[in-house]
PDB file of N, CA and C in Angstrom:
ATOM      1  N   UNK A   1      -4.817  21.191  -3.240  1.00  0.00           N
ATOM      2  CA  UNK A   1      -4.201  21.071  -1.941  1.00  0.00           C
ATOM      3  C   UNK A   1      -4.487  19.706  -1.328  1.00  0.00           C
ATOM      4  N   UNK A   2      -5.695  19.411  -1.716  1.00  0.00           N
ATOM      5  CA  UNK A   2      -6.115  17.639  -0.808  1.00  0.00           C
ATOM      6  C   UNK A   2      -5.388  16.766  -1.982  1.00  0.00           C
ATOM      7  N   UNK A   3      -4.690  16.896  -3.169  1.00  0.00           N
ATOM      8  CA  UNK A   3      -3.620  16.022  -3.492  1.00  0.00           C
ATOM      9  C   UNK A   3      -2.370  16.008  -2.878  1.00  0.00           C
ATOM     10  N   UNK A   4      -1.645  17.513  -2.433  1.00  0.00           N
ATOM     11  CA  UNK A   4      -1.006  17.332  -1.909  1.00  0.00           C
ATOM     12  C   UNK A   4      -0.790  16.638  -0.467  1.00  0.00           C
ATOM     13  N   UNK A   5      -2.300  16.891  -0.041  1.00  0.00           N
ATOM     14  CA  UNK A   5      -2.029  16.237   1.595  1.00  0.00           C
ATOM     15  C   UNK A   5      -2.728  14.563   1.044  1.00  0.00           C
ATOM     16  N   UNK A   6      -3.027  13.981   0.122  1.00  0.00           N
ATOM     17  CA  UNK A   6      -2.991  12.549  -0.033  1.00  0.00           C
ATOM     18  C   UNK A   6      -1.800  11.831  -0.538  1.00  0.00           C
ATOM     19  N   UNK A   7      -1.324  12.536  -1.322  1.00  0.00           N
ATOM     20  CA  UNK A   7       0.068  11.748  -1.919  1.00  0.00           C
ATOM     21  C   UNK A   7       1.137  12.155  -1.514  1.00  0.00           C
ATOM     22  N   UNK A   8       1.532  13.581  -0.906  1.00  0.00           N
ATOM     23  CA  UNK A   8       2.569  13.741  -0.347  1.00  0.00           C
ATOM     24  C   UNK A   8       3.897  12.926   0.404  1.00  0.00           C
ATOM     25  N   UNK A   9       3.465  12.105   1.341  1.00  0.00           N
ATOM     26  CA  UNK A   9       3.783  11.101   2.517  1.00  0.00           C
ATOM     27  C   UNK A   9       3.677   9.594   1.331  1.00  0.00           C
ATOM     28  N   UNK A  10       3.012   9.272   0.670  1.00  0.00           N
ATOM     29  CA  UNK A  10       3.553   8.409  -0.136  1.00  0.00           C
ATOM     30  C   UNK A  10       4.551   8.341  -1.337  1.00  0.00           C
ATOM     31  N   UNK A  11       4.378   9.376  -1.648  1.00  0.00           N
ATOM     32  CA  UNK A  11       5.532  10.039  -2.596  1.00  0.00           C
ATOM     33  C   UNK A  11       6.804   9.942  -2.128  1.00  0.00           C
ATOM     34  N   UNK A  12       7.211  10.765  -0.768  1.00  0.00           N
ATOM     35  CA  UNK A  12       8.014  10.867  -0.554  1.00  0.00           C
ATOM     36  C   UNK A  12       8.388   9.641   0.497  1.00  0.00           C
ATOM     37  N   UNK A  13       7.650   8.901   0.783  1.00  0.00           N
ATOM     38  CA  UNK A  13       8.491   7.590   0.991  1.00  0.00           C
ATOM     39  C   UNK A  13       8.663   6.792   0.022  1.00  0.00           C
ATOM     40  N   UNK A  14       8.446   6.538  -1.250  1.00  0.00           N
ATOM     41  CA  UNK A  14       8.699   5.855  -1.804  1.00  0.00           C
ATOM     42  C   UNK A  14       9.499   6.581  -2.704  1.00  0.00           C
ATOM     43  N   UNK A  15      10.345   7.606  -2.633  1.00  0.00           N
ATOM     44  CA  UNK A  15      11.753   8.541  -3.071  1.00  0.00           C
ATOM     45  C   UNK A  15      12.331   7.512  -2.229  1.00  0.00           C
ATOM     46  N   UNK A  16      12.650   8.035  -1.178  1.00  0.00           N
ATOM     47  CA  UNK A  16      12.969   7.375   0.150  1.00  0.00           C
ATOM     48  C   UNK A  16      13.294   5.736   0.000  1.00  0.00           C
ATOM     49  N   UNK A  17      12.661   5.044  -0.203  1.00  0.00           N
ATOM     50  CA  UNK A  17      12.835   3.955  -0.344  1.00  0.00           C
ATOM     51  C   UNK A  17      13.404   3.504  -1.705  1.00  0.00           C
ATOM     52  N   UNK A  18      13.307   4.032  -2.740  1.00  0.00           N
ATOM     53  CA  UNK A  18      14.119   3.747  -4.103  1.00  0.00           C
ATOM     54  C   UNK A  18      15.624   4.581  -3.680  1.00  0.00           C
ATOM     55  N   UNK A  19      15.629   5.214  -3.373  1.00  0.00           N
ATOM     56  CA  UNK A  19      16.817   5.844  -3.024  1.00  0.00           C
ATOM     57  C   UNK A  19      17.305   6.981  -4.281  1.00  0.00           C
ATOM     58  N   UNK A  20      16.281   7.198  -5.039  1.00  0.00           N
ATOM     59  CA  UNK A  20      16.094   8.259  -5.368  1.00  0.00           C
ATOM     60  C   UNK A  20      14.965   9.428  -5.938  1.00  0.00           C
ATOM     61  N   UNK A  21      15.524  10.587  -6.273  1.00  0.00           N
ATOM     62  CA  UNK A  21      14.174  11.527  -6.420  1.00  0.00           C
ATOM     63  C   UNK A  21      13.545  11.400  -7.697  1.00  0.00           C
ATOM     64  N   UNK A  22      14.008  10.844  -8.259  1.00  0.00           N
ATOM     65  CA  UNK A  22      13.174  10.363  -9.539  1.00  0.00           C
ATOM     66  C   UNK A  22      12.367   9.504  -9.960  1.00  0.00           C
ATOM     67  N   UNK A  23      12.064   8.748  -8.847  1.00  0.00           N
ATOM     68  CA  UNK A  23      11.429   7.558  -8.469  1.00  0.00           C
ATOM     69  C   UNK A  23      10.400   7.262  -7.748  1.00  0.00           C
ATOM     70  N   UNK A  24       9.188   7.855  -7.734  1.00  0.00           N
ATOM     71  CA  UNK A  24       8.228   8.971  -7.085  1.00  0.00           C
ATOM     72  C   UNK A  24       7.291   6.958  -6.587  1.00  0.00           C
ATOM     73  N   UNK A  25       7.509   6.002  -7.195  1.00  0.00           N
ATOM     74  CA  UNK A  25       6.652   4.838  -6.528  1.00  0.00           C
ATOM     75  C   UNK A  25       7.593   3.771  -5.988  1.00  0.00           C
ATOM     76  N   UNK A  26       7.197   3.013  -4.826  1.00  0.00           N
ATOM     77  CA  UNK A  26       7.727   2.031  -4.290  1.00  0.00           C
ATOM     78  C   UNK A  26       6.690   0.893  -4.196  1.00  0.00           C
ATOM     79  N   UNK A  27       7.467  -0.492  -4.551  1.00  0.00           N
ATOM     80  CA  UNK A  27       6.274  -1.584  -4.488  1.00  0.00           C
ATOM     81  C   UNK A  27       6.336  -1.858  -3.377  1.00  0.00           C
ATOM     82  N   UNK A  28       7.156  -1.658  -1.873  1.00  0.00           N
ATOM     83  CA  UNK A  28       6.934  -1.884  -1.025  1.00  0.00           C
ATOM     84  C   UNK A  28       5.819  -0.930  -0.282  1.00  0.00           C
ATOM     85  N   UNK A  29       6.216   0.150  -0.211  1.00  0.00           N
ATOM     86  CA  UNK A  29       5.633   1.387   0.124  1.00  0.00           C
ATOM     87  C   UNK A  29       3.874   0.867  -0.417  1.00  0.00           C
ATOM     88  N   UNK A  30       3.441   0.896  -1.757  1.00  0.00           N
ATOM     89  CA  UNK A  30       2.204   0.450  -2.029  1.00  0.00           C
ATOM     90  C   UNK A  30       1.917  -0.890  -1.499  1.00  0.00           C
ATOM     91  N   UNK A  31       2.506  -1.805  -0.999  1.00  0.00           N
ATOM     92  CA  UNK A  31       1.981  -2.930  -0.229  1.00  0.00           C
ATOM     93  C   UNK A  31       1.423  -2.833   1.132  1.00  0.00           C
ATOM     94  N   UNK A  32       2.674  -1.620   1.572  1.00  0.00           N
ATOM     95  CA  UNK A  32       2.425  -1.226   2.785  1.00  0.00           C
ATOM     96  C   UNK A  32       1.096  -0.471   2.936  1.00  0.00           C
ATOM     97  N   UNK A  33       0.119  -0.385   1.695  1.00  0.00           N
ATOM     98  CA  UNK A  33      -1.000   0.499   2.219  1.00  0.00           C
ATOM     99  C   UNK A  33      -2.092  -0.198   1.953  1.00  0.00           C
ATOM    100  N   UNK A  34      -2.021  -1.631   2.184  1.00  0.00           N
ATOM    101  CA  UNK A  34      -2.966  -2.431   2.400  1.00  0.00           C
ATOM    102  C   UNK A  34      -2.619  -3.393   3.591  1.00  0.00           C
ATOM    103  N   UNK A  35      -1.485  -3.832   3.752  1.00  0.00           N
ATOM    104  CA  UNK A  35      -1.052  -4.376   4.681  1.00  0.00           C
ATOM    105  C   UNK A  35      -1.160  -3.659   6.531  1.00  0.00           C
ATOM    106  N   UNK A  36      -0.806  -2.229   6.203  1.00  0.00           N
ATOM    107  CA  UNK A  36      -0.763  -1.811   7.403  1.00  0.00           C
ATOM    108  C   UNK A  36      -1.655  -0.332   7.321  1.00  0.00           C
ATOM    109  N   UNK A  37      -3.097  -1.253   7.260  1.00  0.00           N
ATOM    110  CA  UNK A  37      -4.061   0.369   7.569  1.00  0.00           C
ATOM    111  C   UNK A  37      -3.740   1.237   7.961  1.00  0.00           C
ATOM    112  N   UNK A  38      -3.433   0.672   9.441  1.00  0.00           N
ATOM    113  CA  UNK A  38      -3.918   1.319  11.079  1.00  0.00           C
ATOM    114  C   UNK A  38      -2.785   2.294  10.886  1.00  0.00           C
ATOM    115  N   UNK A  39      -2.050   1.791  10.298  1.00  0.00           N
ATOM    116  CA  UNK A  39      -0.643   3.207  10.832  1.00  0.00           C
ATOM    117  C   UNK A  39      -1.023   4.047   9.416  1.00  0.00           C
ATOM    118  N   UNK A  40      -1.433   3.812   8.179  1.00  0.00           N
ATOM    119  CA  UNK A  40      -1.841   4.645   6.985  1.00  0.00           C
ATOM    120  C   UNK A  40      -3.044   5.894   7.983  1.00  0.00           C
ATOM    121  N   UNK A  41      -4.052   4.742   8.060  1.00  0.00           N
ATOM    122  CA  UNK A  41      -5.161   5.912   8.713  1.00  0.00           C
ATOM    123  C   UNK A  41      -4.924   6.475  10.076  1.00  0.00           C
ATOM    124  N   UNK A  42      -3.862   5.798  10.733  1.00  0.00           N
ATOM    125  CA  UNK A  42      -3.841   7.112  11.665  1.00  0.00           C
ATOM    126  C   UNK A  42      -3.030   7.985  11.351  1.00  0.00           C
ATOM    127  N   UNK A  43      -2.128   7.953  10.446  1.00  0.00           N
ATOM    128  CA  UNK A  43      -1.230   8.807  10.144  1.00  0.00           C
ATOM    129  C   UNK A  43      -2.220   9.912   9.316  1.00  0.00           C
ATOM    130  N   UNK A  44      -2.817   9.729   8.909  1.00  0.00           N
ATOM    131  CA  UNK A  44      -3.673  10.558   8.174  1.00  0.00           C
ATOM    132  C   UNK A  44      -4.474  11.546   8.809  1.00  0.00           C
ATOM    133  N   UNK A  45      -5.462  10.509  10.037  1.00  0.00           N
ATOM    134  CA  UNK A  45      -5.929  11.306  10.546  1.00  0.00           C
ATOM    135  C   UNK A  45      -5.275  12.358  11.354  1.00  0.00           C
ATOM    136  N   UNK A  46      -4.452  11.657  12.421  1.00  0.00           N
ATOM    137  CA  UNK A  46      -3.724  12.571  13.034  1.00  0.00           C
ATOM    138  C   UNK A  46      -2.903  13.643  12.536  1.00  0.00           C
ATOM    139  N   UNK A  47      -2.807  13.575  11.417  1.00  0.00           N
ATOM    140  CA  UNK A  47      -2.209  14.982  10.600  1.00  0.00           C
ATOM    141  C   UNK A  47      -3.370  15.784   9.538  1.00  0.00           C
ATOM    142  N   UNK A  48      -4.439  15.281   9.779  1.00  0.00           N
ATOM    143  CA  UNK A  48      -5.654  16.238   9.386  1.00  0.00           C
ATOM    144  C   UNK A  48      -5.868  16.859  10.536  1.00  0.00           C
ATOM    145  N   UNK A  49      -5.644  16.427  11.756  1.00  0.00           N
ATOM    146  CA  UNK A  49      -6.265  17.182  12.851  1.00  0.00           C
ATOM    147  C   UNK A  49      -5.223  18.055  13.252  1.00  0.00           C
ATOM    148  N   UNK A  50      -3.759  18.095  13.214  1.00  0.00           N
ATOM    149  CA  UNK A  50      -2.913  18.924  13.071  1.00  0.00           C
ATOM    150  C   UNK A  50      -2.813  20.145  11.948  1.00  0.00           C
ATOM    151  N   UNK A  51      -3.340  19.902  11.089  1.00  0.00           N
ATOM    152  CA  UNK A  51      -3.761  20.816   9.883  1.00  0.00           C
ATOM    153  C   UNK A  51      -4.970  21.406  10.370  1.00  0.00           C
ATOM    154  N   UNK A  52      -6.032  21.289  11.031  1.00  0.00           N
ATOM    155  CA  UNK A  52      -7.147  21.389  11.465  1.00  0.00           C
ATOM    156  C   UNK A  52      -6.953  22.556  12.639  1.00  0.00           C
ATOM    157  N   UNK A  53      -5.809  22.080  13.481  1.00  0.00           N
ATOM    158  CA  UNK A  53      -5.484  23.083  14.980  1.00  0.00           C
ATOM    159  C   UNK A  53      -4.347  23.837  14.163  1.00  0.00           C
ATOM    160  N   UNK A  54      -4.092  23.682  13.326  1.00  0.00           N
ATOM    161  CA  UNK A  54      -3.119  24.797  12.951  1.00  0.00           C
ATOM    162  C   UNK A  54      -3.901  25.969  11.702  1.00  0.00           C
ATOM    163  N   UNK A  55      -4.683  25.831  11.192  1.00  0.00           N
ATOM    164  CA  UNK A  55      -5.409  26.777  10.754  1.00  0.00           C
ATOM    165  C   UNK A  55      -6.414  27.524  11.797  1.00  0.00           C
ATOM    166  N   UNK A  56      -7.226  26.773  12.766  1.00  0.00           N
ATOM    167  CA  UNK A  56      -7.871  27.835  13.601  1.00  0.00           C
ATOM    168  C   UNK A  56      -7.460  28.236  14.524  1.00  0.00           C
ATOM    169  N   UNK A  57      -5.723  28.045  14.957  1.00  0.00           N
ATOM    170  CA  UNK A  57      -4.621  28.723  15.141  1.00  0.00           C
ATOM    171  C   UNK A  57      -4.290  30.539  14.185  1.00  0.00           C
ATOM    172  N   UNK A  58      -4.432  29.888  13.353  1.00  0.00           N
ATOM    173  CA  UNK A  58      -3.332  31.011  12.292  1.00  0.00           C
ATOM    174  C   UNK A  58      -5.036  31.937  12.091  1.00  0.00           C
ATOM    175  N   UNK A  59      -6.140  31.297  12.248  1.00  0.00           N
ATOM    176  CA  UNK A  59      -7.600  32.158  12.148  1.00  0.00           C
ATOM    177  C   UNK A  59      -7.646  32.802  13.163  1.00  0.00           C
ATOM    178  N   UNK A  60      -6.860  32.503  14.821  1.00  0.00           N
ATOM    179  CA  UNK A  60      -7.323  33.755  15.987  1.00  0.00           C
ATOM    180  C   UNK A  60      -6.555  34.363  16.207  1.00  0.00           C
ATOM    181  N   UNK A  61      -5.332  34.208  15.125  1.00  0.00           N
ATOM    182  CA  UNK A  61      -3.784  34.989  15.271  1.00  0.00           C
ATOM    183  C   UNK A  61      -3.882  35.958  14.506  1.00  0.00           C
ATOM    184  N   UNK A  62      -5.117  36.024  13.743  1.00  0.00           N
ATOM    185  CA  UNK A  62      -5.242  36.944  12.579  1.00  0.00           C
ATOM    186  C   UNK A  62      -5.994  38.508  13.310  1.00  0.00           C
ATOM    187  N   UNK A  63      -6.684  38.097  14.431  1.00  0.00           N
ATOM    188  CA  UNK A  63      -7.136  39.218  15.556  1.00  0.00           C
ATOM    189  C   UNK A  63      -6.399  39.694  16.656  1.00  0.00           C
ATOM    190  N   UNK A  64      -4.882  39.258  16.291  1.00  0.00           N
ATOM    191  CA  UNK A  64      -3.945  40.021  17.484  1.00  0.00           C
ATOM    192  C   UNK A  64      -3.328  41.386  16.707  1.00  0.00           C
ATOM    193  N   UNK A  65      -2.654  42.060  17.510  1.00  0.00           N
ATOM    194  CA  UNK A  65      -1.423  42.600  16.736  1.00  0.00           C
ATOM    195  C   UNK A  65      -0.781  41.819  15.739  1.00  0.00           C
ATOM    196  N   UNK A  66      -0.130  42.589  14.745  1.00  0.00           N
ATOM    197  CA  UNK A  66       0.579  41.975  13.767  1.00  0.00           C
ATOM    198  C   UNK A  66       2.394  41.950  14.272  1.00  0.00           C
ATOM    199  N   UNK A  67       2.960  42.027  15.041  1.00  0.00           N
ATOM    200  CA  UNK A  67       3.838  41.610  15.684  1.00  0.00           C
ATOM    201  C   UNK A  67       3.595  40.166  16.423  1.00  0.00           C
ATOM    202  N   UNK A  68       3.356  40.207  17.556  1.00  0.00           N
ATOM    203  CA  UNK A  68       2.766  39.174  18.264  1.00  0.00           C
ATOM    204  C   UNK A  68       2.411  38.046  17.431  1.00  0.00           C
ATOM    205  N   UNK A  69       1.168  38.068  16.371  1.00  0.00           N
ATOM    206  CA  UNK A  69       0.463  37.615  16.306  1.00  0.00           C
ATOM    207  C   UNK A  69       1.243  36.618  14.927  1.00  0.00           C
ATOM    208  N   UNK A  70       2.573  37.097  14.240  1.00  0.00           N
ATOM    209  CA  UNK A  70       3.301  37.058  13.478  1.00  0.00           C
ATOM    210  C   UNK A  70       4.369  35.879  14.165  1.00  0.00           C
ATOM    211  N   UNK A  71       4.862  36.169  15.402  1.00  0.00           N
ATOM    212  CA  UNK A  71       6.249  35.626  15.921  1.00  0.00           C
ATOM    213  C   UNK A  71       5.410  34.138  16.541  1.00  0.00           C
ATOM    214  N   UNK A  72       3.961  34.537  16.627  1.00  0.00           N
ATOM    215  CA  UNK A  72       3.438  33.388  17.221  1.00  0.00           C
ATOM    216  C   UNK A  72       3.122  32.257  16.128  1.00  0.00           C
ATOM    217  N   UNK A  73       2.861  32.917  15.049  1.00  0.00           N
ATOM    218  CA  UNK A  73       2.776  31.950  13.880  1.00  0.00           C
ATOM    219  C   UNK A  73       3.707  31.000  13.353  1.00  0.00           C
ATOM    220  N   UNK A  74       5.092  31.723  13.427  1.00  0.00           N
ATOM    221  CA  UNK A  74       6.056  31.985  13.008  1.00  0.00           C
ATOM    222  C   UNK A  74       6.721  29.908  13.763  1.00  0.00           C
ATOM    223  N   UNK A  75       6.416  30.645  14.765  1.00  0.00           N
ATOM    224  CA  UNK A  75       6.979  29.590  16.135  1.00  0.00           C
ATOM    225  C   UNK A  75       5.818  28.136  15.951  1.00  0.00           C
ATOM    226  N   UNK A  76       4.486  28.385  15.851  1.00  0.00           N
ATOM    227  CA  UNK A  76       3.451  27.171  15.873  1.00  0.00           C
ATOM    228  C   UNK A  76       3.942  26.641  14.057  1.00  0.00           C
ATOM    229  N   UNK A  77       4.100  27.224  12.864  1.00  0.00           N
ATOM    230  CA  UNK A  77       4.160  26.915  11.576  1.00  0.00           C
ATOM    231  C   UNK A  77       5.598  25.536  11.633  1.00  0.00           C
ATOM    232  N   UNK A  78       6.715  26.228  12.310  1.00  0.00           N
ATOM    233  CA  UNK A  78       8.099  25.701  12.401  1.00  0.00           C
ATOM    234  C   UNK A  78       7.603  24.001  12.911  1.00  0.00           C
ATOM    235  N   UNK A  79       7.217  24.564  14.188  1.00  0.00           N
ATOM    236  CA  UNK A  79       6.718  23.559  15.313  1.00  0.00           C
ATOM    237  C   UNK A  79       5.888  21.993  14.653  1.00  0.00           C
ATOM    238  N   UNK A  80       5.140  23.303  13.916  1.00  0.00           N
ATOM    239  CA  UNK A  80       3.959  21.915  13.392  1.00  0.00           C
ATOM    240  C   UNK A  80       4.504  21.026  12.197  1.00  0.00           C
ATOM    241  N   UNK A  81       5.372  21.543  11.709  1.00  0.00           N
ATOM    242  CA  UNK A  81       6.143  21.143  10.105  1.00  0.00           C
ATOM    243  C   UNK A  81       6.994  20.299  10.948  1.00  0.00           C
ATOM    244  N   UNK A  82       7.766  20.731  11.707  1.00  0.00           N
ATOM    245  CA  UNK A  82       8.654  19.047  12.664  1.00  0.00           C
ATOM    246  C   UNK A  82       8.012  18.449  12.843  1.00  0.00           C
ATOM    247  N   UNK A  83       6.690  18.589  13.376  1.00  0.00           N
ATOM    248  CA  UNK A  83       5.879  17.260  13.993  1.00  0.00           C
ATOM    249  C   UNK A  83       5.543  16.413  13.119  1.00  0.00           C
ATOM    250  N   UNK A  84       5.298  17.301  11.811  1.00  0.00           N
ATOM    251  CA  UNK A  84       4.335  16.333  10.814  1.00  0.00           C
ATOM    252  C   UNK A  84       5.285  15.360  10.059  1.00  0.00           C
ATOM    253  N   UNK A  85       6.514  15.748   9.853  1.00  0.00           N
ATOM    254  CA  UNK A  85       7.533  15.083   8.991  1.00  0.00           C
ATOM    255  C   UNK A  85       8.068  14.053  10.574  1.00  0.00           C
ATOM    256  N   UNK A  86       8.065  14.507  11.730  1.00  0.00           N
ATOM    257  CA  UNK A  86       8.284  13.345  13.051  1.00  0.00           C
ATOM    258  C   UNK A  86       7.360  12.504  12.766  1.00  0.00           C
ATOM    259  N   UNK A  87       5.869  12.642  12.256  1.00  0.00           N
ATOM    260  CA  UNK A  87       5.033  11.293  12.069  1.00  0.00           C
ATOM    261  C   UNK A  87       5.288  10.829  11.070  1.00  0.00           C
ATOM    262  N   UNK A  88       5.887  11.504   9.864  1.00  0.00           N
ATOM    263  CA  UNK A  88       6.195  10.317   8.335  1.00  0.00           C
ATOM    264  C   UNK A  88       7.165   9.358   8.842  1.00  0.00           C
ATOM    265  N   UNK A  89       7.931   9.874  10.274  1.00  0.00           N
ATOM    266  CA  UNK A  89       9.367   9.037  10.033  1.00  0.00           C
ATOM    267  C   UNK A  89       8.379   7.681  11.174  1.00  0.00           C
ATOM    268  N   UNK A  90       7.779   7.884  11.867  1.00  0.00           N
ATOM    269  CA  UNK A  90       6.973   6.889  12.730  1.00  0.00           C
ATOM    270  C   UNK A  90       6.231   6.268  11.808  1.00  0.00           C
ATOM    271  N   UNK A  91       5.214   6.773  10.923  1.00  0.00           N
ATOM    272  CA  UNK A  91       5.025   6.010   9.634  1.00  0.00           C
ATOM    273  C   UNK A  91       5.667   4.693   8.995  1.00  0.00           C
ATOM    274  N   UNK A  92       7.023   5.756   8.451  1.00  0.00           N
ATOM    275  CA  UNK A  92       7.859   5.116   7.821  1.00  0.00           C
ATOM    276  C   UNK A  92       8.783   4.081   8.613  1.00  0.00           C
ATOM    277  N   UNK A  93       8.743   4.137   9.817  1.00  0.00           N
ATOM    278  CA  UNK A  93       9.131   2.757  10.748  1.00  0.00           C
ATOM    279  C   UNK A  93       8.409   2.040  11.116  1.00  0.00           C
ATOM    280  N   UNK A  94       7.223   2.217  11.213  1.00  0.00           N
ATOM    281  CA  UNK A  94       6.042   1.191  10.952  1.00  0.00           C
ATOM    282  C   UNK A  94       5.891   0.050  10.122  1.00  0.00           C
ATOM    283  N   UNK A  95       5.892   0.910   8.952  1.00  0.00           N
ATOM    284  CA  UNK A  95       5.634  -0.211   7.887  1.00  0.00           C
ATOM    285  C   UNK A  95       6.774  -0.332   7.031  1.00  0.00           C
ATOM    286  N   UNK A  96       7.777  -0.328   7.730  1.00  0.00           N
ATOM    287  CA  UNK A  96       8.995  -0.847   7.712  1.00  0.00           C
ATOM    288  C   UNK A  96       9.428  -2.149   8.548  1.00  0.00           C
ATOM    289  N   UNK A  97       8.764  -2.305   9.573  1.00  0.00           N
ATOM    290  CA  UNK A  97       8.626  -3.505  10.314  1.00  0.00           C
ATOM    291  C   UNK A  97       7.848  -4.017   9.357  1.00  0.00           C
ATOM    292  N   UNK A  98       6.460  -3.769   9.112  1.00  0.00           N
ATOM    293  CA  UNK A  98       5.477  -4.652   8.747  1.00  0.00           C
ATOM    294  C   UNK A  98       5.998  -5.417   7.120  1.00  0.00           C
ATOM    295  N   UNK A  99       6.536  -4.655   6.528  1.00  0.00           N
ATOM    296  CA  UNK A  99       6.897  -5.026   5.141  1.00  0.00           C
ATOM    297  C   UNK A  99       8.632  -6.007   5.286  1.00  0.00           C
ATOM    298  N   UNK A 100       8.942  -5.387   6.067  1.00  0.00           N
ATOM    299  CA  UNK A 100      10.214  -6.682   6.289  1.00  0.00           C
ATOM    300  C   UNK A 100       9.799  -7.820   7.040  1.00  0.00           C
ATOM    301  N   UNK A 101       9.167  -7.986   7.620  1.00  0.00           N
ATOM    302  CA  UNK A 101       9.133  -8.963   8.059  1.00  0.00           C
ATOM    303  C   UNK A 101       9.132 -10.438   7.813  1.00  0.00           C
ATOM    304  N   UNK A 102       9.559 -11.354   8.131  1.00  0.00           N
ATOM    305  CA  UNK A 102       9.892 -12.712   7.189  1.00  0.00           C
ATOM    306  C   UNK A 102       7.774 -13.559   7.032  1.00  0.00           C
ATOM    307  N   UNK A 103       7.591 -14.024   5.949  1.00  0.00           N
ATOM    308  CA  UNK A 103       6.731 -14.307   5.938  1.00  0.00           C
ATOM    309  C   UNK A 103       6.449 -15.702   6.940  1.00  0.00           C
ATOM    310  N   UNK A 104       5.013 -15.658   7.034  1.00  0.00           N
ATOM    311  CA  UNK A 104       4.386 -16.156   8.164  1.00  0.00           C
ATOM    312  C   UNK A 104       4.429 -17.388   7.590  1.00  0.00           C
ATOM    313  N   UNK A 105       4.593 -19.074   8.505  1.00  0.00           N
ATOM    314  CA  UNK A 105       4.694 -20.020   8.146  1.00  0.00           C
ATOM    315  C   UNK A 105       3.718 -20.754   7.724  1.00  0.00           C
ATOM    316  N   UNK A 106       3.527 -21.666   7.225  1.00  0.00           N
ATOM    317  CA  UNK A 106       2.427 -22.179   6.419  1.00  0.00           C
ATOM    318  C   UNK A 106       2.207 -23.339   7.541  1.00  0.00           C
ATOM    319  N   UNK A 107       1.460 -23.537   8.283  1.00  0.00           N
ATOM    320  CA  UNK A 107       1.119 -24.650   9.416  1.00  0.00           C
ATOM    321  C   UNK A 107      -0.361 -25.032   9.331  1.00  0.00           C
ATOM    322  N   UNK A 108      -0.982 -24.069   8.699  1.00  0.00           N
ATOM    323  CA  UNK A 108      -2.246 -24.988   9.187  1.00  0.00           C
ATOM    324  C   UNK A 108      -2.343 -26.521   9.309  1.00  0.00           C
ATOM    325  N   UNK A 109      -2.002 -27.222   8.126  1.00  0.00           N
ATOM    326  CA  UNK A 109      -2.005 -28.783   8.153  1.00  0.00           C
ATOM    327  C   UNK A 109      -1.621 -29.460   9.387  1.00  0.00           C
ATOM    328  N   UNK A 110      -0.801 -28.620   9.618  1.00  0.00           N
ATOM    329  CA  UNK A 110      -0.235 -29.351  11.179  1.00  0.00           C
ATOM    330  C   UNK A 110      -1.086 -29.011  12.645  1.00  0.00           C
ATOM    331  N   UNK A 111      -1.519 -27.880  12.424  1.00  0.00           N
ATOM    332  CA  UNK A 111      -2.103 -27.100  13.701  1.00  0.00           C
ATOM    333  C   UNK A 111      -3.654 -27.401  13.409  1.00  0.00           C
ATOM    334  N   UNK A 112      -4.415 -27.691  12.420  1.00  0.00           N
ATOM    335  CA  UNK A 112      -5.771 -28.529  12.264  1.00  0.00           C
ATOM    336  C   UNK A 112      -5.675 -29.869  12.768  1.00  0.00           C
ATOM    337  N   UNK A 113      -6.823 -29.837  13.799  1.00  0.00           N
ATOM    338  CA  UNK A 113      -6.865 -31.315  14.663  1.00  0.00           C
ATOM    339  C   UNK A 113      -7.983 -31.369  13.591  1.00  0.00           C
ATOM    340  N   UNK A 114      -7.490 -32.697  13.163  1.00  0.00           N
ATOM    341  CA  UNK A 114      -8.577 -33.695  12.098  1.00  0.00           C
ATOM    342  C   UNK A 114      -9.229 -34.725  12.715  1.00  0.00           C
ATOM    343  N   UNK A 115     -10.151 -35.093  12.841  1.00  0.00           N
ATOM    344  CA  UNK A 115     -11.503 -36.014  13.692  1.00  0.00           C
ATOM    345  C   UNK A 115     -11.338 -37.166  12.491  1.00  0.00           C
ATOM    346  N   UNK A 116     -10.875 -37.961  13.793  1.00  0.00           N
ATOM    347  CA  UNK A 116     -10.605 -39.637  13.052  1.00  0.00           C
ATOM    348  C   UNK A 116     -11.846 -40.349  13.034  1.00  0.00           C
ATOM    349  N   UNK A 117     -12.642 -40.564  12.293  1.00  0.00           N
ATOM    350  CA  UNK A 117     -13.807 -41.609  12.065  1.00  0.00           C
ATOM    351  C   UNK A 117     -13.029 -42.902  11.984  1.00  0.00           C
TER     352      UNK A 117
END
């Protein structure tokens, strides 16, 4: 299960980005996971902690009625599965900026003040 929640979201963006399902790696997609931590690890975290409130969710739903306690699952499971695929697509526009972007200009030579002896 912790393969599926590590490779999942890279997998399937880099379908996504080859433009097809047979194509399970992207060299952009793997650039993007050195280039742009911050949105890798928060995406991560913030969907461990959604996995986290949704199991000790579905653990105090397990002490209601089984009606109730069913339609409530039913409704938080739906809920939480939009959210989590709403953060691949914030993800995936993330480092979609970061990986298009035109590369950065080469200036130092110019922007180093050199001390004239």
């Amino acid at each position: 299960m912790f393969s599926v929640y590590t490779l999942f979201p890279f997998v399937l963006l880099s379908m996504m980005d080859m433009g097809s399902p047979f194509v399970p790696f992207s060299a952009e997609v793997a650039c993007s996971v050195t280039k742009c931590q911050e949105s890798w690890g928060g995406f991560y975290f913030s969907s461990g902690l959604l996995f986290v409130c949704l199991f000790l969710l579905l653990a105090s739903l397990s002490t209601m009625t089984p009606p109730v306690g069913a339609v409530i699952a039913i409704v938080a499971v739906i809920g939480i599965a939009f959210t989590y695929f709403a953060m691949i697509g914030r993800l995936a526009y993330s480092i979609g900026q970061a990986v298009n972007d035109p590369p950065m200009k080469n200036d130092i030579d110019r922007s180093r003040k050199t001390d004239a002896i």
